[in-house]
C-alpha atoms as a PDB file:
ATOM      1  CA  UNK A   1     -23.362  72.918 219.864  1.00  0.00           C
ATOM      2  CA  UNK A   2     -25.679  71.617 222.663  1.00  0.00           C
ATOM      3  CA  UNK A   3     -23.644  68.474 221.555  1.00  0.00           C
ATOM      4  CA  UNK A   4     -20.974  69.648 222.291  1.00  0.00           C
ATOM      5  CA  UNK A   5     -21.822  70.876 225.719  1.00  0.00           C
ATOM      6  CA  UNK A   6     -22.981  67.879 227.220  1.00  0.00           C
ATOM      7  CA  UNK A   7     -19.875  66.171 226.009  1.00  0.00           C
ATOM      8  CA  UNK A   8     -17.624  68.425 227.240  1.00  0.00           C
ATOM      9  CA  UNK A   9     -19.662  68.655 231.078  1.00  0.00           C
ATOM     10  CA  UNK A  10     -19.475  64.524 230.915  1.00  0.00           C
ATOM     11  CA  UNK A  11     -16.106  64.631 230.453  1.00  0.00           C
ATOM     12  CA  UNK A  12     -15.009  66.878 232.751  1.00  0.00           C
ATOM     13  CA  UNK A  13     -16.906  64.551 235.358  1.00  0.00           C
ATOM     14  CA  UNK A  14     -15.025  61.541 234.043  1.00  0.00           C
ATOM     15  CA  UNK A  15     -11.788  63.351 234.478  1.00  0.00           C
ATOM     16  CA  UNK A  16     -12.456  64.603 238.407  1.00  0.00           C
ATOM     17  CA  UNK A  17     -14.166  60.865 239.088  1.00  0.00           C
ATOM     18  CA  UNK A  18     -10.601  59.614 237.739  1.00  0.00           C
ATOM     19  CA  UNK A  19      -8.680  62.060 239.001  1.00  0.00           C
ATOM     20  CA  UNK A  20      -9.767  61.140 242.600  1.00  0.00           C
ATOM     21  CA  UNK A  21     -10.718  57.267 241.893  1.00  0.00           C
ATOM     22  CA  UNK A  22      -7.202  56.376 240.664  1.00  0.00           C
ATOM     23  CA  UNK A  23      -4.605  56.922 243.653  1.00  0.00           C
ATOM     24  CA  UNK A  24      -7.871  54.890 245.885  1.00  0.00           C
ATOM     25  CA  UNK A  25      -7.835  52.283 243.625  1.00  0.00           C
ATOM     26  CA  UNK A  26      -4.133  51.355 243.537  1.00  0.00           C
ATOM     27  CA  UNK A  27      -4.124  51.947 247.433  1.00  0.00           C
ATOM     28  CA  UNK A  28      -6.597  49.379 248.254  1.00  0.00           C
ATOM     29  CA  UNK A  29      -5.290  46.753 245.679  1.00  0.00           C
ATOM     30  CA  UNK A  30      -2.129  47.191 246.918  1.00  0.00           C
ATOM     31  CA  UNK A  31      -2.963  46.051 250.080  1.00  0.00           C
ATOM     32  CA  UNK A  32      -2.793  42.661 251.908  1.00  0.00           C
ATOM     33  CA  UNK A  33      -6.402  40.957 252.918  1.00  0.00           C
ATOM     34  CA  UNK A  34      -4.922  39.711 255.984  1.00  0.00           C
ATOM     35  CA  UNK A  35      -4.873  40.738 259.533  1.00  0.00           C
ATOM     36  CA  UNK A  36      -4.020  44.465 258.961  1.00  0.00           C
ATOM     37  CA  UNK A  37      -4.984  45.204 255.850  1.00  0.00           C
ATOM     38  CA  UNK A  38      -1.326  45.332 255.011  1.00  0.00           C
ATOM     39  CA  UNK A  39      -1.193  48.705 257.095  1.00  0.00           C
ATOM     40  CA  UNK A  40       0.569  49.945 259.954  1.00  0.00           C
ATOM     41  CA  UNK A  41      -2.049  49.771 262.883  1.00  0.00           C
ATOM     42  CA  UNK A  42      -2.163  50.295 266.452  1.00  0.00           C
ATOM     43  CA  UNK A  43      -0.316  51.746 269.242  1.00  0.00           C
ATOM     44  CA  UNK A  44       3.195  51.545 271.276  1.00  0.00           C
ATOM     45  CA  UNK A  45       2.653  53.499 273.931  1.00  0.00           C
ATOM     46  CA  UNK A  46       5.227  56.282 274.393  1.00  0.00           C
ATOM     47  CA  UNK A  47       7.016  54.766 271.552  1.00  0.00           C
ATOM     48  CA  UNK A  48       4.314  55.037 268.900  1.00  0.00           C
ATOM     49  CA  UNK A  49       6.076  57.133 266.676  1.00  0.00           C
ATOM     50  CA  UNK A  50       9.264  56.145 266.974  1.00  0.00           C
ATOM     51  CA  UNK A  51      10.445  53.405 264.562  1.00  0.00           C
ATOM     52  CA  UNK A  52      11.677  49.880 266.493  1.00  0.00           C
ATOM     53  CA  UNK A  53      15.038  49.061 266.191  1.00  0.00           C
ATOM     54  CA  UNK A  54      15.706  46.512 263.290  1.00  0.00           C
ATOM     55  CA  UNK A  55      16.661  43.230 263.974  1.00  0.00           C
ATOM     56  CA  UNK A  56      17.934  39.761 261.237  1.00  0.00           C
ATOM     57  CA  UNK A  57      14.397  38.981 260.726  1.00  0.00           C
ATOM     58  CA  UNK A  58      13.197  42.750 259.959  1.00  0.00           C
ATOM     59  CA  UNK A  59      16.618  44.436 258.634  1.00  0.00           C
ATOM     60  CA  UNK A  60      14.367  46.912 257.257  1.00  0.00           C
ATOM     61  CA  UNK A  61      12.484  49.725 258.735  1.00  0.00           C
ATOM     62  CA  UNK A  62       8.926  49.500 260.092  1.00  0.00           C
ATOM     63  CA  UNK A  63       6.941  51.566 258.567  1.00  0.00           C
ATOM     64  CA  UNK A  64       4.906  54.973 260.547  1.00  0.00           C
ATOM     65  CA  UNK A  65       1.727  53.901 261.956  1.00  0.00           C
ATOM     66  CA  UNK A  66      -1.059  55.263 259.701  1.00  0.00           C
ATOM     67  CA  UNK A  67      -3.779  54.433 261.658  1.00  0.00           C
ATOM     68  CA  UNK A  68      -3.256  55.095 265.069  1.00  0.00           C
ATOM     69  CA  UNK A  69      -5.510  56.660 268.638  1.00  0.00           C
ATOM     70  CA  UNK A  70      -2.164  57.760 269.687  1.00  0.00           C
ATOM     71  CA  UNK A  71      -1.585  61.697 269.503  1.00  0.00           C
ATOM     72  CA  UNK A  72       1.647  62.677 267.520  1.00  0.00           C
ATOM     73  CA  UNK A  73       3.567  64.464 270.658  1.00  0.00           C
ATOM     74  CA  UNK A  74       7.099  63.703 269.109  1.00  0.00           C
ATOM     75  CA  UNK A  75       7.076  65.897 265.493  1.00  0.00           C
ATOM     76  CA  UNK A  76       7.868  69.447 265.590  1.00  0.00           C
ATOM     77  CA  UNK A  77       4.867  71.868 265.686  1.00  0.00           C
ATOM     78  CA  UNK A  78       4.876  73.517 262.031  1.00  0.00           C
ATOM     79  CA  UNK A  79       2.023  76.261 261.976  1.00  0.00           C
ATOM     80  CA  UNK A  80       3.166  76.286 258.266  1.00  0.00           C
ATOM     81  CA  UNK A  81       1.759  72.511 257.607  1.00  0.00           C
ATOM     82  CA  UNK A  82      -1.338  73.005 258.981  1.00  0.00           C
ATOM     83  CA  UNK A  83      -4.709  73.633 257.129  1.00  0.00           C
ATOM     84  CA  UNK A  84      -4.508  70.330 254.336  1.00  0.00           C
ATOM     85  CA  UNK A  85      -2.936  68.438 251.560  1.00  0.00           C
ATOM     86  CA  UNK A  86      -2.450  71.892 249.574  1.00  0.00           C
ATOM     87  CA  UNK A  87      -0.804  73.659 252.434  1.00  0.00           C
ATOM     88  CA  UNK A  88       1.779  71.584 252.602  1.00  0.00           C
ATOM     89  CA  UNK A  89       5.039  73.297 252.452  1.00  0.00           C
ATOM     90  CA  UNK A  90       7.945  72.187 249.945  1.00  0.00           C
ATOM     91  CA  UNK A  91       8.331  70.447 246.727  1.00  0.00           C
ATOM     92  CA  UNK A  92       4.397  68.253 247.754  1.00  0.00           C
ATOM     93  CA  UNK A  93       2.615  71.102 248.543  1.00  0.00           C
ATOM     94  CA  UNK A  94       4.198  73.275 245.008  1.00  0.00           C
ATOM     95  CA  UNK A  95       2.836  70.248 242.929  1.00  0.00           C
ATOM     96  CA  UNK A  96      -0.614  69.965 244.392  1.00  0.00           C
ATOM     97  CA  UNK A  97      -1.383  73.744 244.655  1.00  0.00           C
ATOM     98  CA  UNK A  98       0.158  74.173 241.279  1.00  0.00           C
ATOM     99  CA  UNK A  99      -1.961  71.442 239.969  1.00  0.00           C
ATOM    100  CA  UNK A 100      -4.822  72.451 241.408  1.00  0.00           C
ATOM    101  CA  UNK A 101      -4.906  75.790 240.222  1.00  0.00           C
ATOM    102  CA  UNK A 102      -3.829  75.369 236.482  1.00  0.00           C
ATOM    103  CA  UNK A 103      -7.116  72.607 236.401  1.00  0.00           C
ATOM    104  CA  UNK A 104      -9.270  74.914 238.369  1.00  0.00           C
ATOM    105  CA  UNK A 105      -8.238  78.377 235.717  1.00  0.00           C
ATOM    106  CA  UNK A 106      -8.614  75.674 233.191  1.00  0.00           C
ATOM    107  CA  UNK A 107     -11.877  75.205 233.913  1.00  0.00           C
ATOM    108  CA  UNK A 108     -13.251  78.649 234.607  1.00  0.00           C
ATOM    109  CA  UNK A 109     -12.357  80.035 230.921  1.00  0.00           C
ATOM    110  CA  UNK A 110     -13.388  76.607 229.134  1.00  0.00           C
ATOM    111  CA  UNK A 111     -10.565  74.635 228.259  1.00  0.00           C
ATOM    112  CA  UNK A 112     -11.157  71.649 230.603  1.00  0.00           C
ATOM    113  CA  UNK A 113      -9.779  70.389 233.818  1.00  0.00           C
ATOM    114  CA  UNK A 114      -6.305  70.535 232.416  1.00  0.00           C
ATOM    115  CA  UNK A 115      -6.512  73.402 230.010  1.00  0.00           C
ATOM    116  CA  UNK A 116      -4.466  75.304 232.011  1.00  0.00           C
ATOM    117  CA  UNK A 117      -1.465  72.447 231.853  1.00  0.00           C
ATOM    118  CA  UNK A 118      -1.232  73.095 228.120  1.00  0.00           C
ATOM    119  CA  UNK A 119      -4.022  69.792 228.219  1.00  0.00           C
ATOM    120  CA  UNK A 120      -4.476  67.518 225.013  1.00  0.00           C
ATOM    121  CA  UNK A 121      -7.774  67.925 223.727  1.00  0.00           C
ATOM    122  CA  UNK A 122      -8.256  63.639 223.633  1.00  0.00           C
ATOM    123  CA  UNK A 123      -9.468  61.924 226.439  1.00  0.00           C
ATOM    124  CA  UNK A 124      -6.507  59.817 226.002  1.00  0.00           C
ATOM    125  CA  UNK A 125      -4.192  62.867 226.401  1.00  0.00           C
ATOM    126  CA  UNK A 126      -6.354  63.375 229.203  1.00  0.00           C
ATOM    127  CA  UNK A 127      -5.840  60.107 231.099  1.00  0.00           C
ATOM    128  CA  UNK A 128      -2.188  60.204 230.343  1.00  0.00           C
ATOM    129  CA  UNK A 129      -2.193  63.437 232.245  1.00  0.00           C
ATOM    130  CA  UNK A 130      -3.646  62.228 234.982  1.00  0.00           C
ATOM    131  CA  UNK A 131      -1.644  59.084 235.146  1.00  0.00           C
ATOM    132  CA  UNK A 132       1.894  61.493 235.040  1.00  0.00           C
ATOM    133  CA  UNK A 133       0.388  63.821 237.405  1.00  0.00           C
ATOM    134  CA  UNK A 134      -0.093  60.505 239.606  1.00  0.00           C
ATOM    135  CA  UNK A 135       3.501  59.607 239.710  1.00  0.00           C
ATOM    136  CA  UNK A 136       4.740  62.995 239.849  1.00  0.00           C
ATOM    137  CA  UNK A 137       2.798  63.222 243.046  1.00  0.00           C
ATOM    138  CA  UNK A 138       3.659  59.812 244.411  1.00  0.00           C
ATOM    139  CA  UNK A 139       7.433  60.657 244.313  1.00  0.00           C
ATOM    140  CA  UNK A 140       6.465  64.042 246.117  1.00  0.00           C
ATOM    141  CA  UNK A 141       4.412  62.323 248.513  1.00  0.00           C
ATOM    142  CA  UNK A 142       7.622  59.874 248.944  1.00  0.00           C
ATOM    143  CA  UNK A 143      10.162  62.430 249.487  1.00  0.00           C
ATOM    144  CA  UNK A 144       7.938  64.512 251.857  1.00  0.00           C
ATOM    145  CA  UNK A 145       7.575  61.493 253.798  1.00  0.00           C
ATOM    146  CA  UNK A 146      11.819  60.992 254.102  1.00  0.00           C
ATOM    147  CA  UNK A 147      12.288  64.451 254.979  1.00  0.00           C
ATOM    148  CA  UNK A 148      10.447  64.076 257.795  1.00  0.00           C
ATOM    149  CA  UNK A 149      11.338  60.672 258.966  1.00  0.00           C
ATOM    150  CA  UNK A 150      13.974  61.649 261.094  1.00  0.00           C
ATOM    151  CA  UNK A 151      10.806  64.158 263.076  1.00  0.00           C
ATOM    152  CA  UNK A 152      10.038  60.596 264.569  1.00  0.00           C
ATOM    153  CA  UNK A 153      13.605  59.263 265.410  1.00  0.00           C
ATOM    154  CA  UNK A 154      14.511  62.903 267.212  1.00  0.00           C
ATOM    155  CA  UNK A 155      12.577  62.326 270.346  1.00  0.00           C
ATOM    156  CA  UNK A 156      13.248  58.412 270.397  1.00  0.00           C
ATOM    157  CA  UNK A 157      15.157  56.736 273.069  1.00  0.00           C
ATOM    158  CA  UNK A 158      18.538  55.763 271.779  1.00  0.00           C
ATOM    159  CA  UNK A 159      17.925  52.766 270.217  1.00  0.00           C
ATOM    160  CA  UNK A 160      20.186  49.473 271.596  1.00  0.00           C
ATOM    161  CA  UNK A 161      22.429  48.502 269.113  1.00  0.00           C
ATOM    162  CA  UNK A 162      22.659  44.624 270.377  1.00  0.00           C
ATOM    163  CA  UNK A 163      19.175  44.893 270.037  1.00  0.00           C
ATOM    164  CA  UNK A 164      17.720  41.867 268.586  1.00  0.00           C
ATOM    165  CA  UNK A 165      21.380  40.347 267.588  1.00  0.00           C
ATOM    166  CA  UNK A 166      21.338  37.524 269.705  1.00  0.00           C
ATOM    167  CA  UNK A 167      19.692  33.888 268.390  1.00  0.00           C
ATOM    168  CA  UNK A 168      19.928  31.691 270.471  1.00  0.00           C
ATOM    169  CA  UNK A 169      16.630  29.352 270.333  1.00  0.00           C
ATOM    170  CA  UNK A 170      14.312  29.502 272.771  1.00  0.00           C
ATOM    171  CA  UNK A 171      12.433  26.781 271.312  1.00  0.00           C
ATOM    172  CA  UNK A 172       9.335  29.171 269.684  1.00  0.00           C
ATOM    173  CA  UNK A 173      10.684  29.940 266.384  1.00  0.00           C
ATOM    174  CA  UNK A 174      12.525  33.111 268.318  1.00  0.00           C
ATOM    175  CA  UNK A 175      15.361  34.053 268.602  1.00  0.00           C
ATOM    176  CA  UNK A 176      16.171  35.191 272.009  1.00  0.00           C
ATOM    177  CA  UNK A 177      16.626  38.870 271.835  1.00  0.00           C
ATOM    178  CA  UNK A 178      19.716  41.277 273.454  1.00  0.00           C
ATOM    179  CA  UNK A 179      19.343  40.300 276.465  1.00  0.00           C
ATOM    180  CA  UNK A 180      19.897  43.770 277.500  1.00  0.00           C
ATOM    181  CA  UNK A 181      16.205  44.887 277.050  1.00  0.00           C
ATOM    182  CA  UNK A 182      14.555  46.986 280.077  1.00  0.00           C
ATOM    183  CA  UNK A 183      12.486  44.638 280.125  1.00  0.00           C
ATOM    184  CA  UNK A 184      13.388  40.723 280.588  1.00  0.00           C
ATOM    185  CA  UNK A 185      11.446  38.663 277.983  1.00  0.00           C
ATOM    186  CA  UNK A 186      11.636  34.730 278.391  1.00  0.00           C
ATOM    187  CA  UNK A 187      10.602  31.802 276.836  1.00  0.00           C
ATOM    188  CA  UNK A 188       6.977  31.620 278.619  1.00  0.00           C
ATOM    189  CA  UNK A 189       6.689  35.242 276.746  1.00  0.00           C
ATOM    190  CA  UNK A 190       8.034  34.194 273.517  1.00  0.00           C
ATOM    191  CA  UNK A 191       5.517  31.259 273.325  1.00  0.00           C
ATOM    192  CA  UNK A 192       2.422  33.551 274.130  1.00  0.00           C
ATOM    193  CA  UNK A 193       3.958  35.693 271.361  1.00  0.00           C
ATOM    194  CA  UNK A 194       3.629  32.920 268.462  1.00  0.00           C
ATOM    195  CA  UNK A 195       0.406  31.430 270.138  1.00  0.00           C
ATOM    196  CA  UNK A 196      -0.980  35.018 269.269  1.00  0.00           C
ATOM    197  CA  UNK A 197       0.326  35.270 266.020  1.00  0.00           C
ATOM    198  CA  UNK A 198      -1.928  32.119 265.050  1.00  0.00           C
ATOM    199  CA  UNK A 199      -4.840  32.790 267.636  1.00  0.00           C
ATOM    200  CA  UNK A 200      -4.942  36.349 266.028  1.00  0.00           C
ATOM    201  CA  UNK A 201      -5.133  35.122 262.201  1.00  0.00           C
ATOM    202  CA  UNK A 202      -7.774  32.071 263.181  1.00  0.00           C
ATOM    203  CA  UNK A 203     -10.331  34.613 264.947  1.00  0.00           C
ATOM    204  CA  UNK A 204      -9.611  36.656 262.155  1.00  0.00           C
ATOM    205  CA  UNK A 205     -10.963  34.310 259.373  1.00  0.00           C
ATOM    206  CA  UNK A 206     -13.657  33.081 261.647  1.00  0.00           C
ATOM    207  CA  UNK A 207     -15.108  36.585 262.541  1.00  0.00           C
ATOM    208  CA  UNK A 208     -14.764  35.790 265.926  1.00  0.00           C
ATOM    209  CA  UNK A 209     -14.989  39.413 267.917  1.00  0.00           C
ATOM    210  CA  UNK A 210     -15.321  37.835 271.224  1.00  0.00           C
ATOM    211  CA  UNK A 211     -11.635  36.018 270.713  1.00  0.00           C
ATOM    212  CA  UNK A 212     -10.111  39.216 269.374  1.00  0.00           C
ATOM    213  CA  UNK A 213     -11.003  41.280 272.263  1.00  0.00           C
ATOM    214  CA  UNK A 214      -9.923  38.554 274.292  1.00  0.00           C
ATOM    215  CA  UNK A 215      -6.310  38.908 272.719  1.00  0.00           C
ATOM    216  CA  UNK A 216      -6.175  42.209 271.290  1.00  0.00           C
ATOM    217  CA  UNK A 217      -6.406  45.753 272.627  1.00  0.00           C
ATOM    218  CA  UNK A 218      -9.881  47.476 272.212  1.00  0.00           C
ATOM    219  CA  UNK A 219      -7.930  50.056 269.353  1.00  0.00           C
ATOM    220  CA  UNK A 220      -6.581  46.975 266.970  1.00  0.00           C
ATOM    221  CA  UNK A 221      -9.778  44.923 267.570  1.00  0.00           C
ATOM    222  CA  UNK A 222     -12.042  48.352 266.333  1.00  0.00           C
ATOM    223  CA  UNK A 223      -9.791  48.370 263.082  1.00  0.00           C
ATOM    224  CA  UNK A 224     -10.147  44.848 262.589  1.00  0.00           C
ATOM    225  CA  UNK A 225     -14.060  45.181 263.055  1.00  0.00           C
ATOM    226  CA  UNK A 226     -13.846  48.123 260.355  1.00  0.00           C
ATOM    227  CA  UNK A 227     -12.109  45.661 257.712  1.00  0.00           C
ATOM    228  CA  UNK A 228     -14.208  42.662 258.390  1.00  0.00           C
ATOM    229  CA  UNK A 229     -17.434  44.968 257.863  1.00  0.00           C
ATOM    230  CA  UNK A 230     -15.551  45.961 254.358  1.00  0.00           C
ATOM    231  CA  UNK A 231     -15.490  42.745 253.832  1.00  0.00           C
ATOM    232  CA  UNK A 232     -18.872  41.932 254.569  1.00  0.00           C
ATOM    233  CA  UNK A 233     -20.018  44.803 252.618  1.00  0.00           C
ATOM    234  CA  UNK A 234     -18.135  43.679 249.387  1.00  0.00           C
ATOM    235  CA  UNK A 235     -19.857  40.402 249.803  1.00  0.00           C
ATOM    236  CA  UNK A 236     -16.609  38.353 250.588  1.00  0.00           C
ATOM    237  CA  UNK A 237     -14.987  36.751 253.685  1.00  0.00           C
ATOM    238  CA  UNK A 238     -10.850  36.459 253.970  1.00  0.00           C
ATOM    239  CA  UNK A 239      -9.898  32.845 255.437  1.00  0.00           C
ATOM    240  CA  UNK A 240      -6.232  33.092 256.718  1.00  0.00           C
ATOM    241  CA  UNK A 241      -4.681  29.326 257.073  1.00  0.00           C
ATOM    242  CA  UNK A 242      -1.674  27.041 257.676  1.00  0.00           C
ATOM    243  CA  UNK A 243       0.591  29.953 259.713  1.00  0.00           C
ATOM    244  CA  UNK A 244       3.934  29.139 260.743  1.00  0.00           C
ATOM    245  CA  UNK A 245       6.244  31.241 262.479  1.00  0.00           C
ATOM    246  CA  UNK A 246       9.359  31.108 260.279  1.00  0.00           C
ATOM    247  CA  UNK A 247      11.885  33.490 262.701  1.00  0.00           C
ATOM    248  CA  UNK A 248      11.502  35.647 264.910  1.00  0.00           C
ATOM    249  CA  UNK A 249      13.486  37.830 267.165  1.00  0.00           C
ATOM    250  CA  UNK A 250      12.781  40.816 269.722  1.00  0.00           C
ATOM    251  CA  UNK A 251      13.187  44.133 268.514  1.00  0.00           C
ATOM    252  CA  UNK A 252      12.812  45.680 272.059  1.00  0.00           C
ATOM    253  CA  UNK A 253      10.891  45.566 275.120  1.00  0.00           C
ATOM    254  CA  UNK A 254      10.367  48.272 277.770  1.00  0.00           C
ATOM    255  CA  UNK A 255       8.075  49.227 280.864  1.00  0.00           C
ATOM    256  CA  UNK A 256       5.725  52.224 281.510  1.00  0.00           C
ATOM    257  CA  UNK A 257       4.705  52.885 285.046  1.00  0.00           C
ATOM    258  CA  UNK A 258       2.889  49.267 285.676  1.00  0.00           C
ATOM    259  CA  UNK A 259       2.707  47.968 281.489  1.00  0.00           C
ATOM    260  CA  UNK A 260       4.825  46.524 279.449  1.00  0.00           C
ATOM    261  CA  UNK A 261       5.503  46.516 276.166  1.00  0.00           C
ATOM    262  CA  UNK A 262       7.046  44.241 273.954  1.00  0.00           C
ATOM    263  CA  UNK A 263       7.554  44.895 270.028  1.00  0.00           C
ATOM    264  CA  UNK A 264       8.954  41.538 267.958  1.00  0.00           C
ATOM    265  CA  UNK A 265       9.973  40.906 264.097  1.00  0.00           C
ATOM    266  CA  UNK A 266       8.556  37.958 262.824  1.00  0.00           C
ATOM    267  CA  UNK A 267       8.228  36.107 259.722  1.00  0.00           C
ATOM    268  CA  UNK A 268       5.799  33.753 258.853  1.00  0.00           C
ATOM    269  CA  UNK A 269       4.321  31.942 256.203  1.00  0.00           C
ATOM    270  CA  UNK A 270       0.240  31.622 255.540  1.00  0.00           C
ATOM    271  CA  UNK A 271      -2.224  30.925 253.191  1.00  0.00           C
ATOM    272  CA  UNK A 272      -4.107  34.201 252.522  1.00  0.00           C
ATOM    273  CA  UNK A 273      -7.625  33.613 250.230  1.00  0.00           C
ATOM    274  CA  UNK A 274     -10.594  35.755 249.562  1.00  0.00           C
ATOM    275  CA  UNK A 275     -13.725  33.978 249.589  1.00  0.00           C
ATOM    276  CA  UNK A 276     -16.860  34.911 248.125  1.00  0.00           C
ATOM    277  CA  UNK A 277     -19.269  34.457 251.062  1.00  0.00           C
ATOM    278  CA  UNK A 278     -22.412  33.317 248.682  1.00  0.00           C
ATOM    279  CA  UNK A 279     -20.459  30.500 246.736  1.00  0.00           C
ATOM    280  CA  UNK A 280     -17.433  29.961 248.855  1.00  0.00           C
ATOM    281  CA  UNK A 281     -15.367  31.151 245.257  1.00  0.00           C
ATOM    282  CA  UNK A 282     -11.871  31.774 245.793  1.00  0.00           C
ATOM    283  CA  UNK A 283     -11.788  35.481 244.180  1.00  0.00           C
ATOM    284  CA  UNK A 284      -8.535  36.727 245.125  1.00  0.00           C
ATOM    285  CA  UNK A 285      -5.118  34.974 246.948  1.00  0.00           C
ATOM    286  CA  UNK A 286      -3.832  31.573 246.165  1.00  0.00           C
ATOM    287  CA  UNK A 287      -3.248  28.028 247.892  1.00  0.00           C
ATOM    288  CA  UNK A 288       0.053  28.468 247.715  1.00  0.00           C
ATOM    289  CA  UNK A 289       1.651  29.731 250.852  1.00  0.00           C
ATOM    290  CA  UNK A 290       3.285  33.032 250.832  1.00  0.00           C
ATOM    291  CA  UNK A 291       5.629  34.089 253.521  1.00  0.00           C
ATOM    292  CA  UNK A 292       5.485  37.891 255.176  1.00  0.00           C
ATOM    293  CA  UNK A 293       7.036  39.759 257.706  1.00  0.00           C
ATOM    294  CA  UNK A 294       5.658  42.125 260.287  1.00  0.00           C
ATOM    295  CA  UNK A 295       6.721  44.258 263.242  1.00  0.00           C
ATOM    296  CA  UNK A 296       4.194  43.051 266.072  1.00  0.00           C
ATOM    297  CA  UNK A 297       3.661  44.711 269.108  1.00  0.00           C
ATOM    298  CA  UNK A 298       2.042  43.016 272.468  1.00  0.00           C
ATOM    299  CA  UNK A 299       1.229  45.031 275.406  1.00  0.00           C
ATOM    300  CA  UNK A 300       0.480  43.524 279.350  1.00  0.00           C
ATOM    301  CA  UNK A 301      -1.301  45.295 281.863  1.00  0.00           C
ATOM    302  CA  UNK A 302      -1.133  44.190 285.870  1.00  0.00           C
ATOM    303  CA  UNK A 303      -3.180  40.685 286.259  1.00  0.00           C
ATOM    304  CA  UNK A 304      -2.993  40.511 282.766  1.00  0.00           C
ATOM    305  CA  UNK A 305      -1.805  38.359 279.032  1.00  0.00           C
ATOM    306  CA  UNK A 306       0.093  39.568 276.168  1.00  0.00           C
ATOM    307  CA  UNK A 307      -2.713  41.671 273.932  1.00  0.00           C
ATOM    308  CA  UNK A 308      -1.623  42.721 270.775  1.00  0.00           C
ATOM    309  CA  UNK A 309      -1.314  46.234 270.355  1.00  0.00           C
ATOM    310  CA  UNK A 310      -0.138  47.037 267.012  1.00  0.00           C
ATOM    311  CA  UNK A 311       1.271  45.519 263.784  1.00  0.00           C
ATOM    312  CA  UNK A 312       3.638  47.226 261.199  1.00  0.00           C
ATOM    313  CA  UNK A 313       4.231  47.032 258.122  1.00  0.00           C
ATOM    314  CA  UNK A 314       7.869  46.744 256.980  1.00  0.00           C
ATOM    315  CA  UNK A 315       9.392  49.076 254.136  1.00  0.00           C
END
């Protein structure tokens, strides 16, 4: 019996260490080692949280900024969402309370975390619980995030449909843009905007703070601090090489009071490796280049350069 007991109080530890380990662990191995973490960082001013228009090199949507200084003024205020993950209203918040609960009643009377599912009584029956209740809460978590998509898009300026449409060359792997923008972007701009792309990504792999405050905004250059201390905490160092501006075009550009803004699609290629700091082993990327494409986002103040002000992942 007292057997039994300790079994059963190690397993329901394994099974709330899994429960919450899992979803981490596919996050952060899904994610890119480069600049950004493979995130969507940073700010756009007044235009933060509404998406850029999408252009030949990004036909796709950029995705919400997840990390981000900038308050959310554009969404609806919903009393009802407030107070967590389990308030949530709809088909997410159902799920999680309901999941919640049945492991929490499950507990209480003895017939572990998911007694109150109907559980199996393996620890394989467990894990494959946990693994569907994973999924299930993925594609919740997916089409809460599409309902309110459009939250962002209702305040947003009316986005130019020649935006980004025009190619001719200016001679920086860009294309030249509409035209039409508020805001005239020329060549001289264009070439700061691939100089940064590789000035960013060298400082980057040589953990050089003073050049990325020098060409970044204080926000983007305190979550790139944050992922090189991960980094330096795992032991590792991420070396970022051979980038080349593929296309490029300009999604839009705009003015507020004396700043501008300018927000550009670009692909590139680059060779993204993980290095173990101690032996200089290559523990995760490749020499082979791979080619990505990003939603970048430079801001100038009066007397000032192009700083980079956000980057954006595209869906």
């Amino acid at each position: 019996m007292i057997v039994s007991q300790r079994a059963r109080a190690l397993l329901k530890t394994l099974v709330v260490i899994l429960s919450v380990a899992m979803p981490l662990t596919l996050t952060v191995t899904a994610a890119d080692a480069r600049v950004g973490g493979g995130f969507s960082s940073g700010s756009r001013g007044s235009r933060t949280f509404a998406p850029p228009p999408t252009t030949r090199t990004a036909p796709n949507a950029a995705q919400p900024m997840q990390r981000t200084i900038t308050p959310n003024t554009t969404a609806p205020v919903n009393t009802a969402n407030r107070g967590g993950f389990f308030n949530r209203g709809g088909l997410l918040g159902g799920l999680a309370a309901g999941f919640l609960g049945a492991g929490l009643f499950g507990m209480l009377f003895g017939n572990g975390l998911f007694g109150g599912l109907g559980g199996l009584s393996s620890i394989l029956g467990l894990v494959i619980q946990l693994a569907l209740i994973y999924f299930v809460v993925r594609l919740a978590m997916s089409w809460w995030a599409n309902r309110n998509a459009p939250s962002y898009a209702n305040n947003a300026p009316p986005p130019n449909p020649n935006a980004g449409q025009s190619y001719a060359r200016t001679g920086f792997g860009f294309g030249a843009g509409s035209g039409s923008a508020p805001l005239e972007i020329t060549p001289a701009d264009y070439e700061v905007f691939e100089r940064r792309l590789n000035e960013v990504q060298e400082a980057w792999s040589n953990e050089d703070m003073n050049r990325l405050h020098a060409i970044a905004t204080p926000e983007m250059v305190s979550y790139m601090s944050q992922d090189l201390a991960s980094n330096s905490s795992r032991g590792v160092i991420n070396k970022v090489t051979n980038v080349k501006l593929l296309q490029g075009d300009l999604a839009e550009a705009w003015r507020e009071g004396s700043t501008d803004y300018a927000t550009v699609a670009m692909h590139f290629s680059l060779v993204d490796k993980t290095m173990e700091r101690s032996s200089g082993r290559m523990i995760e990327g490749s020499d082979t280049p791979q080619e990505v494409t990003e939603i970048w986002t430079f801001v100038r103040r009066p007397g000032a350069d192009w700083e980079l002000s956000a980057i954006q992942q595209t869906s």
